[in-house]
Protein backbone atom coordinates (compact mmCIF):
# COMPACT_ATOMS: atom_id res chain seq x y z
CA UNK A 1 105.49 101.69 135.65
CA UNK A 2 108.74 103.18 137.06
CA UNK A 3 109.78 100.42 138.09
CA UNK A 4 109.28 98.28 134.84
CA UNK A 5 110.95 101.24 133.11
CA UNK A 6 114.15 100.93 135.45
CA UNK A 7 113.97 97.00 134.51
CA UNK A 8 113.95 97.34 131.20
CA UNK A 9 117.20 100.00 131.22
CA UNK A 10 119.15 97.79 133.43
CA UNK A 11 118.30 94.85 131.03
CA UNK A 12 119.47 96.74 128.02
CA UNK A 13 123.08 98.69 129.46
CA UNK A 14 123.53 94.55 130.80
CA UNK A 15 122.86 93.68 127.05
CA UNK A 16 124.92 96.03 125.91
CA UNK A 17 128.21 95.66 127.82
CA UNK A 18 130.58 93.02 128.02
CA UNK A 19 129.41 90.64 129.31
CA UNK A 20 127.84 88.74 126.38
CA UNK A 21 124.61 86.81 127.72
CA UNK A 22 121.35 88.00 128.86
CA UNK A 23 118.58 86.13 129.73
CA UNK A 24 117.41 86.38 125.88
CA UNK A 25 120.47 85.06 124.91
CA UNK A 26 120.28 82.53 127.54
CA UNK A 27 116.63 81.19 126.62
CA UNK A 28 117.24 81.17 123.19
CA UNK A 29 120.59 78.83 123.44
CA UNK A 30 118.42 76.46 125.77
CA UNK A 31 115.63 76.64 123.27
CA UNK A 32 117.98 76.18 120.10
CA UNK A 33 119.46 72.82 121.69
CA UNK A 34 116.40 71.06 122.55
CA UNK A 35 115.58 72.14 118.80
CA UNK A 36 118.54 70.07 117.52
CA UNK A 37 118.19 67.60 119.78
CA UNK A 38 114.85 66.90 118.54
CA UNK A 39 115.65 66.99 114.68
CA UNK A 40 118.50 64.92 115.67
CA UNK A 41 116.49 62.27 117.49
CA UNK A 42 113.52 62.25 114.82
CA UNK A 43 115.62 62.98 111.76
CA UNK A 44 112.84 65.41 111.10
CA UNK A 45 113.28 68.54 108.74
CA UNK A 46 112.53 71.03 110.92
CA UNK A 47 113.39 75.04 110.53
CA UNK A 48 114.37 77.38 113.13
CA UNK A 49 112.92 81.22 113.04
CA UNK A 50 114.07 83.68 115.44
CA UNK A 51 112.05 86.94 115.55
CA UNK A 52 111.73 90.17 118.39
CA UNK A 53 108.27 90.24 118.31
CA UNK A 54 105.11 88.06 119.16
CA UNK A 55 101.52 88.36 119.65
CA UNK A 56 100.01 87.42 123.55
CA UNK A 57 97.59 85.08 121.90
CA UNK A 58 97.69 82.19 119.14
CA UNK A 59 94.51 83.33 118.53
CA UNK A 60 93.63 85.41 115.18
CA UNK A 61 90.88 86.75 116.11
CA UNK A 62 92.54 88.63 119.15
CA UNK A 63 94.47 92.18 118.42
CA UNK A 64 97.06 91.36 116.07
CA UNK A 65 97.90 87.60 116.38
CA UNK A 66 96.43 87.01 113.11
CA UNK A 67 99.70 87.99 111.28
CA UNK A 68 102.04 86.05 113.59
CA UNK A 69 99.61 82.80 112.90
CA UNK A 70 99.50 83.70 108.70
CA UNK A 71 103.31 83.81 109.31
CA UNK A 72 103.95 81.25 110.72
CA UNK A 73 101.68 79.24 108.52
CA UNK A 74 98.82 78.13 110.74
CA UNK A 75 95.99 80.59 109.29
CA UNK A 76 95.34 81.43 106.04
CA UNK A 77 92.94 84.09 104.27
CA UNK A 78 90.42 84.04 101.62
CA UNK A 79 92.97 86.02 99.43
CA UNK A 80 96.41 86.64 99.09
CA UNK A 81 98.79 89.47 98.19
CA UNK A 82 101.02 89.36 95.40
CA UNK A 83 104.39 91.20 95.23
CA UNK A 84 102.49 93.98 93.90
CA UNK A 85 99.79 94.14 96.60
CA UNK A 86 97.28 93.22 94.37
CA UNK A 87 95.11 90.50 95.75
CA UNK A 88 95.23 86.96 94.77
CA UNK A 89 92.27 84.15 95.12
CA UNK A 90 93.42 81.82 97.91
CA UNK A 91 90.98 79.83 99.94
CA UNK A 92 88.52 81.19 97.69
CA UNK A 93 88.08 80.49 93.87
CA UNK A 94 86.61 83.75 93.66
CA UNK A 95 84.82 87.19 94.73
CA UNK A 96 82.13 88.80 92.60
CA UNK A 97 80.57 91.96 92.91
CA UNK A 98 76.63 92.10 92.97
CA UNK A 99 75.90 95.35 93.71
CA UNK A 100 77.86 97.89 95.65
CA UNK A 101 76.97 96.08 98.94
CA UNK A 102 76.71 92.64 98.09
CA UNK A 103 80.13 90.69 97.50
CA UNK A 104 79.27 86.62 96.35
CA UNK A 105 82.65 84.75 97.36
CA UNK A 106 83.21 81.18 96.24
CA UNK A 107 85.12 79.11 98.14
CA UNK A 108 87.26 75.96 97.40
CA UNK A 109 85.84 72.68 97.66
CA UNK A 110 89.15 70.79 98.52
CA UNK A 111 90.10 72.54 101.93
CA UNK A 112 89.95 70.95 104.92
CA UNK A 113 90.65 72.46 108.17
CA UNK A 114 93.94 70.70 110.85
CA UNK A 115 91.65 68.30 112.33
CA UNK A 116 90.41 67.42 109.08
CA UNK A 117 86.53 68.90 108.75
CA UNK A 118 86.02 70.45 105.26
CA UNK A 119 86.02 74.12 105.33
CA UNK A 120 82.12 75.33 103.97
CA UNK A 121 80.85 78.52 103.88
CA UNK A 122 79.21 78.25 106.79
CA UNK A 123 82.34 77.34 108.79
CA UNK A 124 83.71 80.82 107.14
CA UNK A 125 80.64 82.70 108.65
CA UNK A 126 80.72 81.10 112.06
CA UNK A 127 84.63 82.08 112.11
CA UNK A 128 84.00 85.76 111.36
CA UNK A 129 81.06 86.15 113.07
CA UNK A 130 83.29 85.36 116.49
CA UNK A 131 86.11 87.43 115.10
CA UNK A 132 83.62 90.54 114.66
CA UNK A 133 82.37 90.14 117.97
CA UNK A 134 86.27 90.15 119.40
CA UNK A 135 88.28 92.82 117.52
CA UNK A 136 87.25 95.88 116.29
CA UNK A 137 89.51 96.38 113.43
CA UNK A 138 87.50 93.30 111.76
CA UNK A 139 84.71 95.54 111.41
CA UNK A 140 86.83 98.26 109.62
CA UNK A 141 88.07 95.92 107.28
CA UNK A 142 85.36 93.96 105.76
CA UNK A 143 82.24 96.45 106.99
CA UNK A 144 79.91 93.46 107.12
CA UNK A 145 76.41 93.66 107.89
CA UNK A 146 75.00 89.98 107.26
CA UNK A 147 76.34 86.56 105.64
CA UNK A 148 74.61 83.52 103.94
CA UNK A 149 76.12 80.55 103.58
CA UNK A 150 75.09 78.01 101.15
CA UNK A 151 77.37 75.04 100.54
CA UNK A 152 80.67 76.63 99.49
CA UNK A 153 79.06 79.66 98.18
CA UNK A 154 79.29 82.68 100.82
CA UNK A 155 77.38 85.67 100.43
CA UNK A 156 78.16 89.06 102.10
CA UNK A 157 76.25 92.14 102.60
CA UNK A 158 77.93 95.31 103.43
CA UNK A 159 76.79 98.11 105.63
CA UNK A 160 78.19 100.64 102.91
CA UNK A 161 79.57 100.11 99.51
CA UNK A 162 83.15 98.52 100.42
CA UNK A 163 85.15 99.24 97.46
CA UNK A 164 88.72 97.37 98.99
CA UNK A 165 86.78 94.44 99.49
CA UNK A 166 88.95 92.01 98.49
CA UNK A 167 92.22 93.56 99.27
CA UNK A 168 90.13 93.43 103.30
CA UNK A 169 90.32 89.62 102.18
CA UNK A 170 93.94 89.32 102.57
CA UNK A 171 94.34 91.23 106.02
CA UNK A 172 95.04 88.40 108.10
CA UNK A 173 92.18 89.00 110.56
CA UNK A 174 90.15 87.77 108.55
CA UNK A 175 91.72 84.74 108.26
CA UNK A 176 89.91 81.38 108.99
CA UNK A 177 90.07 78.52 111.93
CA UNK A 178 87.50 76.02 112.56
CA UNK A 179 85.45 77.77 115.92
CA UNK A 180 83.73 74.19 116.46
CA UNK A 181 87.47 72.71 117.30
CA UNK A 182 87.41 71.89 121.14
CA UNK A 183 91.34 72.96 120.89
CA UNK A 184 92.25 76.12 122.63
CA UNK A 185 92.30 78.57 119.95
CA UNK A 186 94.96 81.04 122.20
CA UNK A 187 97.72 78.32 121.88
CA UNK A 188 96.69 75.96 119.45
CA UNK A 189 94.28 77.46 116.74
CA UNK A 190 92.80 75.17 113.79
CA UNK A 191 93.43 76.60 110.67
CA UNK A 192 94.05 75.81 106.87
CA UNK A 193 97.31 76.31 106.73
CA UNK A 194 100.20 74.20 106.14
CA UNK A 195 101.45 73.93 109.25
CA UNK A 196 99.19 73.23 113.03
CA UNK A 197 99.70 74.84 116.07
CA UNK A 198 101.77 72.29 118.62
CA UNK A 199 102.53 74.83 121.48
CA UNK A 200 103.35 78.06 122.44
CA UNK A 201 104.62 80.20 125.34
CA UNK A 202 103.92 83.51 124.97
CA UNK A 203 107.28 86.20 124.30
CA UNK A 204 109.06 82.42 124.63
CA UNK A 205 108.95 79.76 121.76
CA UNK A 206 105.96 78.59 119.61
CA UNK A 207 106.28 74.98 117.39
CA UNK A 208 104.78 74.17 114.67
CA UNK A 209 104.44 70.81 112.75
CA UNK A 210 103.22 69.87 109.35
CA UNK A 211 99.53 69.32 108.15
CA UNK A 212 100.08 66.60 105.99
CA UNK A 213 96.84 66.87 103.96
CA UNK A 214 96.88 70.40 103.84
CA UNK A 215 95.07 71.16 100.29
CA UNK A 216 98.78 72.78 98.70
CA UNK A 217 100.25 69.73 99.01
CA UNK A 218 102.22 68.12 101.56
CA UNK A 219 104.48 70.37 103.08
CA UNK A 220 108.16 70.05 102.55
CA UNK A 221 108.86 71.19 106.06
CA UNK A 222 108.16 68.64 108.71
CA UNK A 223 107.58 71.56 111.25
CA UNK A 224 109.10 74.62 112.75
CA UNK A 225 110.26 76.17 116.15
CA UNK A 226 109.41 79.97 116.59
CA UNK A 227 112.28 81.41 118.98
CA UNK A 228 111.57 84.75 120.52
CA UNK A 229 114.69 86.86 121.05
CA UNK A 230 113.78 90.29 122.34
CA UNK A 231 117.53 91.67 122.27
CA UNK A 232 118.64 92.90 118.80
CA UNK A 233 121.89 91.81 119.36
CA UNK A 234 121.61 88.30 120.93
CA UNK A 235 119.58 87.81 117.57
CA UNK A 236 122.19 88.48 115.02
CA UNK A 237 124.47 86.16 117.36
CA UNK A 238 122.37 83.36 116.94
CA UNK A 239 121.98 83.55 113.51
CA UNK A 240 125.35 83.88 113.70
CA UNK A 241 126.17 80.59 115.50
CA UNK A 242 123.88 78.75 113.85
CA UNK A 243 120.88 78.66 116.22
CA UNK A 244 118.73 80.35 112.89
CA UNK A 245 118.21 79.32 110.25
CA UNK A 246 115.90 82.59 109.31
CA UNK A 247 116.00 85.72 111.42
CA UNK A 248 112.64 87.96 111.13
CA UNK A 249 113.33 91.77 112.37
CA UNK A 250 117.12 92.25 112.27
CA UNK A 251 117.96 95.45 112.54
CA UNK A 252 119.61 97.81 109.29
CA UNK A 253 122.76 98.03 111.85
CA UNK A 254 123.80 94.21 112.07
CA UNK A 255 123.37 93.68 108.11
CA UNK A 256 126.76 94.46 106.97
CA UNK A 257 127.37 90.98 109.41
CA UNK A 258 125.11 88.69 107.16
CA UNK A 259 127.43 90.00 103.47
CA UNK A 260 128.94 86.39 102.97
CA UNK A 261 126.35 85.04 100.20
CA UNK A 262 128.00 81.81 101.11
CA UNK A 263 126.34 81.69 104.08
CA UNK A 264 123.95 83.38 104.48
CA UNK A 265 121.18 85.28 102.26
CA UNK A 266 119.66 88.30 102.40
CA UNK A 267 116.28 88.82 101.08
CA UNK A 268 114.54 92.60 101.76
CA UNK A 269 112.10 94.44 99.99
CA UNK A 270 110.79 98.10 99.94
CA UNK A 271 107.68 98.04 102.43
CA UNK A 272 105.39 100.04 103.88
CA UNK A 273 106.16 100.29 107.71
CA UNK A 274 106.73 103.85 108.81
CA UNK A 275 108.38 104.71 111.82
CA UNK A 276 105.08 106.54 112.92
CA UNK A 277 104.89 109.00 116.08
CA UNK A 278 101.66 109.36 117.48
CA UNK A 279 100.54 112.85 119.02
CA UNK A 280 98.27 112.93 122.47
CA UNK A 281 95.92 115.54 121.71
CA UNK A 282 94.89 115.37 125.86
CA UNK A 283 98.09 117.33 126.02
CA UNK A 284 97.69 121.18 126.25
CA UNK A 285 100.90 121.97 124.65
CA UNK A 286 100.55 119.30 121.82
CA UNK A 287 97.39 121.09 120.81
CA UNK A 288 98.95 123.78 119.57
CA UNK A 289 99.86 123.71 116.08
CA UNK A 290 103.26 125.50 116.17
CA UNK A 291 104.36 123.23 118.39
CA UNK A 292 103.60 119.81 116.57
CA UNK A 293 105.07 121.52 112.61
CA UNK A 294 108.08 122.97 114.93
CA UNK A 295 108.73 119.39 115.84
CA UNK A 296 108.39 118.26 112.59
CA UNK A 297 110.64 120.68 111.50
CA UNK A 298 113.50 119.55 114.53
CA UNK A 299 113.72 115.97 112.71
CA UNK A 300 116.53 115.24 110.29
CA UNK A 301 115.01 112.86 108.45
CA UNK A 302 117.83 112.47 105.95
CA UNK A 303 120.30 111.67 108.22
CA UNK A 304 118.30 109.32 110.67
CA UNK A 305 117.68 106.78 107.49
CA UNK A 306 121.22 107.40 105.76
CA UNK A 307 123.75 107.39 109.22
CA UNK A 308 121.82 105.98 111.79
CA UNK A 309 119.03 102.81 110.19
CA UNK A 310 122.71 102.72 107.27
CA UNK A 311 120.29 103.31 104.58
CA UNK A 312 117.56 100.15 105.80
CA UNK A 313 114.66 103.27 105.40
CA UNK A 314 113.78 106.17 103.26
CA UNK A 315 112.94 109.26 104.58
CA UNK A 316 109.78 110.36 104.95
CA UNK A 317 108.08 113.04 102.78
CA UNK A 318 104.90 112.74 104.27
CA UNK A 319 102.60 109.67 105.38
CA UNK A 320 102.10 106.69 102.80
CA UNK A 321 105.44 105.84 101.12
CA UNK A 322 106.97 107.55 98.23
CA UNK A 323 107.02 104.53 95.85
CA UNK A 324 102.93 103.77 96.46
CA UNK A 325 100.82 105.67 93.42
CA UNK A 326 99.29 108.07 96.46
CA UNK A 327 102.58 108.63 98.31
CA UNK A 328 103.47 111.61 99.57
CA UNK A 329 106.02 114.18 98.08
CA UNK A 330 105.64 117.92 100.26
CA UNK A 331 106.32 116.86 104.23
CA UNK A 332 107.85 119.00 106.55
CA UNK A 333 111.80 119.71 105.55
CA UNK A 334 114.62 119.75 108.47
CA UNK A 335 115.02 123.23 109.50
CA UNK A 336 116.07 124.10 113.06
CA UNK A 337 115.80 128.19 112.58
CA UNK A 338 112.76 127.81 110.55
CA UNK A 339 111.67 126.10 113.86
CA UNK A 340 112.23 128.54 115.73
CA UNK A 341 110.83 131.44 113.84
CA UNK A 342 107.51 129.17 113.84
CA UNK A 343 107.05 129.21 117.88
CA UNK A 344 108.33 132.85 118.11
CA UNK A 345 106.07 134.22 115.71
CA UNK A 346 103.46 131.89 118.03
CA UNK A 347 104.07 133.49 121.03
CA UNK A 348 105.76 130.32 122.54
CA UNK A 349 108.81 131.74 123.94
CA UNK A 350 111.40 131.18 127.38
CA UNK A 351 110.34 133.59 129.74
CA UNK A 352 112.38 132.73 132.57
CA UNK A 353 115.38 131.95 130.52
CA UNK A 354 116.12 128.18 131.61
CA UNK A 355 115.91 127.23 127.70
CA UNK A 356 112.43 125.66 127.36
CA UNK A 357 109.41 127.51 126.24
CA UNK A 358 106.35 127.90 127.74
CA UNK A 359 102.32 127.34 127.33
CA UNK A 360 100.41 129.01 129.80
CA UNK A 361 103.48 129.63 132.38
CA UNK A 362 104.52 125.96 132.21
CA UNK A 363 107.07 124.48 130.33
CA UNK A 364 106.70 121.85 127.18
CA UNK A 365 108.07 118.71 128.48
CA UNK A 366 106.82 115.89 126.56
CA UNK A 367 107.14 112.26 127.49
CA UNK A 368 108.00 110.30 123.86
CA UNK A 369 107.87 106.64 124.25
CA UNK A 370 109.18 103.34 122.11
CA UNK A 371 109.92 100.25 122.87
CA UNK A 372 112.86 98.18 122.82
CA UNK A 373 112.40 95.27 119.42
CA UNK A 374 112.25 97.81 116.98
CA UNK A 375 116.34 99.00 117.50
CA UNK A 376 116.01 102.03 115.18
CA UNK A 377 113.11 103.22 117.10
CA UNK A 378 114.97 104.36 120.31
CA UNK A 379 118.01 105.68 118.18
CA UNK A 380 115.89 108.13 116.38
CA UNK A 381 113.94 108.86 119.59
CA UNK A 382 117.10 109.54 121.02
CA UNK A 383 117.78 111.93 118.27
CA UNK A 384 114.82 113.53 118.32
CA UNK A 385 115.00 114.64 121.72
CA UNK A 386 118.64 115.98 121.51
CA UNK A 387 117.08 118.04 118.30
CA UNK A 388 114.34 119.13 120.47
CA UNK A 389 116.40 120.99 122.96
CA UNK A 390 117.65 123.27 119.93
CA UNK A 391 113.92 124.73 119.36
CA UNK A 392 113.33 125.54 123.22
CA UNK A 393 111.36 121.97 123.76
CA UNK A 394 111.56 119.28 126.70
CA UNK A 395 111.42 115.64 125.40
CA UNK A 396 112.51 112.47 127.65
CA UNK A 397 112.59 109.05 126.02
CA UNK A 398 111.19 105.99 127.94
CA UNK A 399 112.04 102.61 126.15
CA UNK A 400 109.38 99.62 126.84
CA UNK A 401 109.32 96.22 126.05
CA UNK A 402 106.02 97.05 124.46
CA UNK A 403 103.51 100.38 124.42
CA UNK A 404 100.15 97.75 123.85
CA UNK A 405 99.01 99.20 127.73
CA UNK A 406 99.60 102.76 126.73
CA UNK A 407 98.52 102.62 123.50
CA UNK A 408 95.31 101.83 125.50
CA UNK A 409 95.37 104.23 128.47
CA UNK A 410 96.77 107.11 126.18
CA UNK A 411 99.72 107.54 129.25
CA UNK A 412 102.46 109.07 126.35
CA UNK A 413 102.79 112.27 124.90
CA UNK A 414 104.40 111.97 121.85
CA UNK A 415 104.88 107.57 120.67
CA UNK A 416 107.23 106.24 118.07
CA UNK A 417 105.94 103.26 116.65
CA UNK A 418 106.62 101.03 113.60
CA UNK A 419 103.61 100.53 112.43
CA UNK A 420 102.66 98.49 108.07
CA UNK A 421 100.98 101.88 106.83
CA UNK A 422 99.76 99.91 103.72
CA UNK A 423 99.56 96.20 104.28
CA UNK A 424 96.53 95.54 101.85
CA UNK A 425 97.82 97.78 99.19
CA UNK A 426 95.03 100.07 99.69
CA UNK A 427 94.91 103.49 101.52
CA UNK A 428 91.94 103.08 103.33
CA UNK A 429 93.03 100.47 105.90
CA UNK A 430 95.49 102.69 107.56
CA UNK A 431 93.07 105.78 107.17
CA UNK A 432 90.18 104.10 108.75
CA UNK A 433 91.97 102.68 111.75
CA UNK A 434 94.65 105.14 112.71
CA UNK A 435 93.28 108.56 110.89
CA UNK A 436 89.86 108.70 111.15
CA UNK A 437 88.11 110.09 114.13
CA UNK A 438 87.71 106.93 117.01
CA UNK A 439 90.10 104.50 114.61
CA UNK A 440 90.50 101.25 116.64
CA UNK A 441 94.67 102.44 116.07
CA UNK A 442 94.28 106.39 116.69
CA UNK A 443 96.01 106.22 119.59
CA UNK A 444 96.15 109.64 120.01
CA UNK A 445 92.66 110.98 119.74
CA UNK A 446 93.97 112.87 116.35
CA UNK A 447 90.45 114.16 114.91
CA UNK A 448 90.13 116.32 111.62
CA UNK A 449 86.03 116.69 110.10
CA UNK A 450 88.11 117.32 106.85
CA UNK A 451 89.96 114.36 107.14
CA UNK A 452 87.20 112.14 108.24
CA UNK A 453 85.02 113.28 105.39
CA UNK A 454 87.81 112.67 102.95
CA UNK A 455 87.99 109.06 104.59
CA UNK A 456 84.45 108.44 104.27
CA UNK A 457 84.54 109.33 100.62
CA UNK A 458 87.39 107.30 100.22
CA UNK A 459 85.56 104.24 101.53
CA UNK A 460 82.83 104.26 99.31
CA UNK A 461 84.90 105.41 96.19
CA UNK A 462 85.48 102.76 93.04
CA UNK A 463 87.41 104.68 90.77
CA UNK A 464 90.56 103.68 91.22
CA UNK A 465 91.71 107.34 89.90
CA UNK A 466 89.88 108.99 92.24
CA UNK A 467 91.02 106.81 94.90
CA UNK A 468 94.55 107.91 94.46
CA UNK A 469 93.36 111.21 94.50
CA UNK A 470 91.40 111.30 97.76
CA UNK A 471 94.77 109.41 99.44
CA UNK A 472 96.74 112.31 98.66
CA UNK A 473 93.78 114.84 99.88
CA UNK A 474 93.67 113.12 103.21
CA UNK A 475 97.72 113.45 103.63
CA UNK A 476 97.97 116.61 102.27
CA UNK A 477 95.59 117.86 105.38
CA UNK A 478 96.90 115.72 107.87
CA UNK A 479 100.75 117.68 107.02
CA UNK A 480 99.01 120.75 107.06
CA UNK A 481 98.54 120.61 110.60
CA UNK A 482 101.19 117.92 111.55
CA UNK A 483 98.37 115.62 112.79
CA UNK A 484 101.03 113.11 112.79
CA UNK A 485 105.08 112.25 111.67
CA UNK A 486 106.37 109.28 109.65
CA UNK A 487 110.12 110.01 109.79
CA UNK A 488 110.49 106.95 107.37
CA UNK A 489 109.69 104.23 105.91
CA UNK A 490 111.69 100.71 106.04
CA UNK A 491 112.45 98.44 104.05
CA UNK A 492 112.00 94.81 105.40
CA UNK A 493 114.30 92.11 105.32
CA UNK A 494 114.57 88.63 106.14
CA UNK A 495 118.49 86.97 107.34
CA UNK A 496 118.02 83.40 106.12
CA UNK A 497 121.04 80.56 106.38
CA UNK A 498 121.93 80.07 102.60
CA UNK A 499 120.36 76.51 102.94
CA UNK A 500 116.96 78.24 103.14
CA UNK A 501 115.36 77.69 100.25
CA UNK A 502 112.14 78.63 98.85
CA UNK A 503 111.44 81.94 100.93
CA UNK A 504 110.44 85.16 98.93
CA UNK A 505 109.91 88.20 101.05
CA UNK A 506 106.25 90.09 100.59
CA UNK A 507 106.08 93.43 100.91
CA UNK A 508 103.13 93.26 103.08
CA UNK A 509 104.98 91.10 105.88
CA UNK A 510 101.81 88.77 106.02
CA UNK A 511 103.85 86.06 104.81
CA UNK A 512 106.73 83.87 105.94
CA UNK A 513 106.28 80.04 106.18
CA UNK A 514 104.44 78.01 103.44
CA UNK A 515 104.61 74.53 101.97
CA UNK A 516 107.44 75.73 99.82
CA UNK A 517 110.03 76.79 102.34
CA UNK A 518 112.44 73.94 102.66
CA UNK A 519 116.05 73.20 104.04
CA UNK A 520 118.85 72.08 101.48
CA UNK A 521 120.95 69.75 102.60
């Protein structure tokens, strides 16, 4: 670990000096010629996207690969999300409730799968039925107990009355591919979507190419290449030069290069990705509760979205975002004495006068980690732990390519992820996998029987009211004991070449490439 750790700084003060290549930059000008080449050769219309982030596997049904292959149009779901995050029939024509646990979907008759077999109910059954057995989260989404399938009429019973249903119908997971295809669903997965699978290299390139029959209409893309750039800064150069034609992931502090609407256009919504640090609870210090509000208190919120993300976020008041109908409004204000009273009224003091307070005769040093494709996220981390020293506390920032093996062995402290807090427009999906007691996401091992029986009323609530209501409830307690910090939300933006035409951002970043996208000449 140390030693990937010592990689990963020596990569990034390379990055950031000088000399203007690293081997990002490198790959991605060896990818982006073969790219032209290729359209050159063919005359083919084909679209370049450049993004810092990928998923280890093509394959939707494993961890969250599902919304890089609904991006990048290979998978599609049953329903879609409007700009409002209000779901939208899709694959399906429509979803009817029977009874609290029995949901009768009806499918489209005209949709046929990459390789060309008609997608049935039954192919929709056999898909989720491997996707349940594979990823967790499924099961918190959709809660499914049994399925018939007759023709293209799909009948689902629920373990419990599942009142997001259908906004679980957009979540990409439960997207659909064809499990009889011999393909390799890891690099070349058979979906409905506008564009197949051709190949990919994982943290490297992916390609797509058109599905000409696909059941939208042709698409007006004859394919795509997926470029992976992990360094911030080599991806604002190559959109930049040229190399993109849409950039995914730029960070707030390269914008104000992208201005010229001549070239280029700009196209950002407000979303619901929080800049979310997860609390170990295995940690002795951590456990106590002056210590996690005093940290909450040590964070200028303000100034981290205003001066450091130049205004690309709004601060945090508590968990969901402000402009959602259950966001939250009385967080934890920036207050460095206030801190400070907190852990000396606590008993938490310096004894031996080398400026960090102690638990039990040892001193809180806390481990906070990020990773590196997020560029706000080691800024603020940064930040934080300067802030910390002022209130008596120990925190040292390690910067990863990625925290998906710690977020599984629980080696962190504190974690600073950005992580879509609403992506279905509903509360519940975040509550249920990140709040709740054993959530596939809770990382942490947070765990409050208030909060989980809030949760589990929320799940089974219909009143839409009431729903709002029970949102709010479940925030409210989590900031009452600073079970866990959003320091903001950001807004989410895609760079696109002003040729780009077609592309509308969604606020619930499930979306990028459809049959509509196209290049101008």
């Amino acid at each position: 670990m140390k030693k990937k750790l010592l990689s990963i700084i020596i990569a990034a003060l390379l990055c950031a000096g000088v000399v203007s290549g690293c081997s990002s930059s490198d790959t991605s000008t060896e990818t982006e010629t073969e790219t032209e080449t290729e359209a050159e050769e063919t005359g083919s219309n084909i679209i370049v996207v450049a993004d810092t982030q990928y998923p280890t596997s093509l394959d939707l049904a494993q961890s969250w690969g599902s919304w890089y292959t609904s991006r990048w149009g290979i998978t599609e779901t049953l329903y879609k999300l409007d700009d409002n995050l209000e779901p939208q029939p899709l694959l399906a024509e429509s979803c009817e409730m029977q009874d609290e646990y029995t949901w009768v979907i009806t499918l489209r008759d005209d949709v046929t799968f990459q390789n060309g077999n008609k997608m049935t109910a039954e192919s929709v059954k056999l898909c989720w039925e491997r996707t349940a057995g594979i990823n967790a989260r499924f099961n918190e989404t959709l809660y499914i107990d049994s399925m018939e399938a007759d023709g293209q009429t799909l009948t689902v019973t629920t373990t419990k009355p599942v009142p997001a249903f259908m906004n679980g119908l957009c979540e990409p997971l439960t997207g659909i591919i064809d499990v009889t295809a011999e393909e390799d669903p890891t690099t070349q997965p058979i979906g409905t979507g506008p564009f197949m699978a051709v190949s990919y290299e994982v943290g490297t390139r992916a390609e797509v190419t058109k599905y000409a029959s696909y059941w939208g209409g042709e698409p007006k893309l004859d394919g795509a290449i997926i470029n992976i750039i992990g360094d911030t800064s080599t991806l604002a150069m190559a959109q930049q030069n040229g190399e993109s034609d849409i950039s995914v992931s730029m960070p707030s502090t390269s914008l104000e290069l992208f201005e010229d609407e001549s070239l280029y256009n700009v196209d950002g919504v407000a979303g619901s990705r929080g800049q979310v640090i997860f609390i170990n609870y295995s940690n002795e210090a951590l456990q106590e509760k002056a210590v996690r509000q005093a940290i909450s208190m040590a964070i200028d919120k303000e100034s981290y979205a205003e001066i450091i993300n130049k205004g690309a976020s709004t601060p945090a008041a508590e968990l969901y975002p402000d402009f959602m109908a259950f966001g939250g409004t009385d967080g934890y204000e920036y207050d460095i004495d206030g801190a400070n009273a907190l852990l000396d009224e606590a008993g938490i003091v310096d004894t031996d006068g080398d400026g960090i307070r102690e638990i039990n005769g040892e001193n809180i040093s806390l481990r906070l980690l990020t990773y590196s494709t997020k560029a706000e996220l080691a800024s603020f981390c940064n930040e934080i732990a300067s802030s910390a020293k002022k209130i008596g506390i120990d925190i040292s920032v390690e910067v990863y390519e990625s925290v998906s093996e710690q977020q599984k062995t629980g080696d962190f402290d504190l974690m600073m992820i950005s992580f879509t807090m609403v992506p279905t427009g509903d509360p519940q999906y975040f509550a249920d996998i990140a709040f709740k007691t054993g959530g596939s996401s809770n990382y942490g091992g947070y765990s409050n029987s208030e909060v989980d029986a809030l949760i589990e009323e929320l799940e089974v609530e219909f009143d839409s009211e009431r729903r709002v209501e029970l949102a709010k409830e479940i925030q409210s307690k989590i900031t009452e004991d600073a079970g866990y910090i959003v320091v903001g939300h950001s807004n989410y933006y895609y760079v696109m070449g002003s040729n780009v035409k077609g592309l509308h951002t969604n606020p619930s970043e499930y979306y990028l490439l459809d049959a509509n996208v196209y290049l101008e000449d």
